[in-house]
Protein backbone atom coordinates (compact mmCIF):
# COMPACT_ATOMS: atom_id res chain seq x y z
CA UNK A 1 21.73 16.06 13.74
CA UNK A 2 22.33 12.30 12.90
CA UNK A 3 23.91 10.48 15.60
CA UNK A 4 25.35 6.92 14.77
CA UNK A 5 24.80 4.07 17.07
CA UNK A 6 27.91 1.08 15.90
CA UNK A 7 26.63 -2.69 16.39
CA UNK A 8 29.02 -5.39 16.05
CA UNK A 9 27.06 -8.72 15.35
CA UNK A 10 28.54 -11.90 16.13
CA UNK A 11 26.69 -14.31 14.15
CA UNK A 12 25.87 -14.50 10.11
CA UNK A 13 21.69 -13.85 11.72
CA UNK A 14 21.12 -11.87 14.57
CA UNK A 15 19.22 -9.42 16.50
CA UNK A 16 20.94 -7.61 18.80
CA UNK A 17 18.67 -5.05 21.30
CA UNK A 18 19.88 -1.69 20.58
CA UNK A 19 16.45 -0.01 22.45
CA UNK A 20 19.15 1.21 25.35
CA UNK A 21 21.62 3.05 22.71
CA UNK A 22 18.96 4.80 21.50
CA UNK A 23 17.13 5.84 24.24
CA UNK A 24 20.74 7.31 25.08
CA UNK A 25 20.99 8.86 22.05
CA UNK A 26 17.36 10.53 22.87
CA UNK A 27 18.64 11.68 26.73
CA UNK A 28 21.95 13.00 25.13
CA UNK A 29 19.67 15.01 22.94
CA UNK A 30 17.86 16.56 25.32
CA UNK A 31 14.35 15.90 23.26
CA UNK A 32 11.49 15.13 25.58
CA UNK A 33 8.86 14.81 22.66
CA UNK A 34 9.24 14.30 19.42
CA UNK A 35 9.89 11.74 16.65
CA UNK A 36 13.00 9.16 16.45
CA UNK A 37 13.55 8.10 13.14
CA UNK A 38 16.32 4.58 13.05
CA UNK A 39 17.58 4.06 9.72
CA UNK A 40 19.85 0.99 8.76
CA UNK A 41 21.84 2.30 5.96
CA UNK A 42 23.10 -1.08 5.05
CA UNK A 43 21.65 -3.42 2.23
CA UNK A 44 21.88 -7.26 4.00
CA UNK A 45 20.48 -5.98 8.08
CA UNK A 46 17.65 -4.55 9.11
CA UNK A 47 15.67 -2.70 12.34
CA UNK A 48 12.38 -4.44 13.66
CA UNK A 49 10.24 -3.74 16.91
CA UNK A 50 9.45 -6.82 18.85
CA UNK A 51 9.15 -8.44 21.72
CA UNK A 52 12.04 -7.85 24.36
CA UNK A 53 11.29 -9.89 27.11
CA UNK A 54 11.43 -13.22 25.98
CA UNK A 55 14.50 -14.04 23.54
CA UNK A 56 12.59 -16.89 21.97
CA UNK A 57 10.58 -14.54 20.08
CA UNK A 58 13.65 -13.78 17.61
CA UNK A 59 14.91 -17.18 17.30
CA UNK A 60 11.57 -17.76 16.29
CA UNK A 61 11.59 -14.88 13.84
CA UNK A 62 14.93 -16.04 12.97
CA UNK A 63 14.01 -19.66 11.94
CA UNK A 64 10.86 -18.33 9.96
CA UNK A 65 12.94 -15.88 7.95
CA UNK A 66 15.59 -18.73 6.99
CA UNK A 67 13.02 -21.44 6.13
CA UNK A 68 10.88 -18.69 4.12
CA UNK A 69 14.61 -17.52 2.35
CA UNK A 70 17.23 -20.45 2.66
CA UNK A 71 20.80 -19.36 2.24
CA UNK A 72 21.49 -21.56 -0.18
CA UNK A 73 18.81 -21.66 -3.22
CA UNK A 74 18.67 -21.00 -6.80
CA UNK A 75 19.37 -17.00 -6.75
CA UNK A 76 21.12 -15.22 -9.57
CA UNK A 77 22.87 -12.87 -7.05
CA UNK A 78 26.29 -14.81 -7.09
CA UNK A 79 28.06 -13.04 -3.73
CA UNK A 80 26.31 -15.56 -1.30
CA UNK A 81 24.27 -13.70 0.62
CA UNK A 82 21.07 -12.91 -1.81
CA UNK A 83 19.14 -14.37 1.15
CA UNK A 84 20.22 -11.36 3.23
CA UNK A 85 19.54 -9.22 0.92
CA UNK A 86 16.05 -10.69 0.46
CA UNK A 87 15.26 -10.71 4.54
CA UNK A 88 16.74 -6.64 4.83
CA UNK A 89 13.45 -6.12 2.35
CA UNK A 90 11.18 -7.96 4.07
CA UNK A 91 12.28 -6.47 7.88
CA UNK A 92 12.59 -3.27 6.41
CA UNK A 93 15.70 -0.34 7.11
CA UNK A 94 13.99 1.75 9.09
CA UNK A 95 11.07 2.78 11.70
CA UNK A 96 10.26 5.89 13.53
CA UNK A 97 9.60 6.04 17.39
CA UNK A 98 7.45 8.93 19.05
CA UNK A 99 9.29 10.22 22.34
CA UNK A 100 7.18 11.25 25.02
CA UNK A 101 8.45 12.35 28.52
CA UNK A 102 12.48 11.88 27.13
CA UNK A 103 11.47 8.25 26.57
CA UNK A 104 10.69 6.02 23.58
CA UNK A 105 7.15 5.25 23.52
CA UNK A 106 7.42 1.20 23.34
CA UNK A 107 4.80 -0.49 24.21
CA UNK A 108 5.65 -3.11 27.93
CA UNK A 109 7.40 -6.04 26.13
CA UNK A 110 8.51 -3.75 22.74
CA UNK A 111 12.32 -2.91 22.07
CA UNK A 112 14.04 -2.18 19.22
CA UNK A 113 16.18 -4.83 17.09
CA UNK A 114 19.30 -4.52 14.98
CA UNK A 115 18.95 -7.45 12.19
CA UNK A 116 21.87 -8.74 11.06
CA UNK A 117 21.26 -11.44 8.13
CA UNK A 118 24.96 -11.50 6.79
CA UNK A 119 27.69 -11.02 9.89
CA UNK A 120 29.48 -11.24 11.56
CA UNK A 121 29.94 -7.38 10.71
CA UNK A 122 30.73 -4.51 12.25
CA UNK A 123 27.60 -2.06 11.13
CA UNK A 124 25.93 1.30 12.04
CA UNK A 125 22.75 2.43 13.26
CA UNK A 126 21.30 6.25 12.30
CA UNK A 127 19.47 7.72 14.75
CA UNK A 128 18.04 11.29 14.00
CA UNK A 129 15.59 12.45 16.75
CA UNK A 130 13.45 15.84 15.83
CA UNK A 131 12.24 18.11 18.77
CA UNK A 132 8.12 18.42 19.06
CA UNK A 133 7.25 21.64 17.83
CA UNK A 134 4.11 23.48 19.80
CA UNK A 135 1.84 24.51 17.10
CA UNK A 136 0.97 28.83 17.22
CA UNK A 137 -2.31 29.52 18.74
């Protein structure tokens, strides 16, 4: 079953921490190995895995992505937000956690980010989290 986590971003780029929501979404499940797959089914945000104790890290990542892809430049996608759309490629829509002991396996400073490159927006997350199955012997 897909459960859907909602993020509300504040800010036209963002990451927001959702590693807590989905972790939640693993206990409510009742898995306690298996795979989590996060899916972003949205065309201008993104997921990433980064670091989680030090915020700099994704104002950094922030700042690279909007020198590398200005907002404003010469793009033939005429809505306003081609950059978006060009960073949600680059981050990427989706990555898959292994769950180990009811508990995302993250490594110490990992966690999971929401990307928002065109809020503020209210969005959703898909989480789908598949039980371990023991192999016959």
């Amino acid at each position: 079953m897909v459960k859907y986590i909602n993020v509300r971003s504040r800010a036209r780029n963002e990451f927001i921490d959702i590693t807590d929501k989905i972790q939640e979404a693993i206990k409510d499940e009742g898995i306690t190995s298996g795979i989590c797959y996060i899916y972003v089914p949205h065309t201008t945000a993104g997921v990433t895995i980064n670091e989680g104790a030090d915020t700099s890290v994704q104002r950094d990542i922030q700042a690279a992505l909007s020198r590398l892809i200005p907002f404003e430049a010469d793009y033939s996608h005429r809505e306003g937000n081609a950059d978006a759309h060009i960073k949600s490629t680059l981050v990427g829509i989706s990555k898959i956690v292994f769950v180990e002991d009811g508990k995302l396996l993250l490594g110490t400073w990992q966690a999971i980010y929401f990307c928002e490159f065109d809020g503020p927006r209210h969005r959703r997350v898909a989480v789908k989290i598949v039980k371990a199955v023991k192999a016959a012997s």
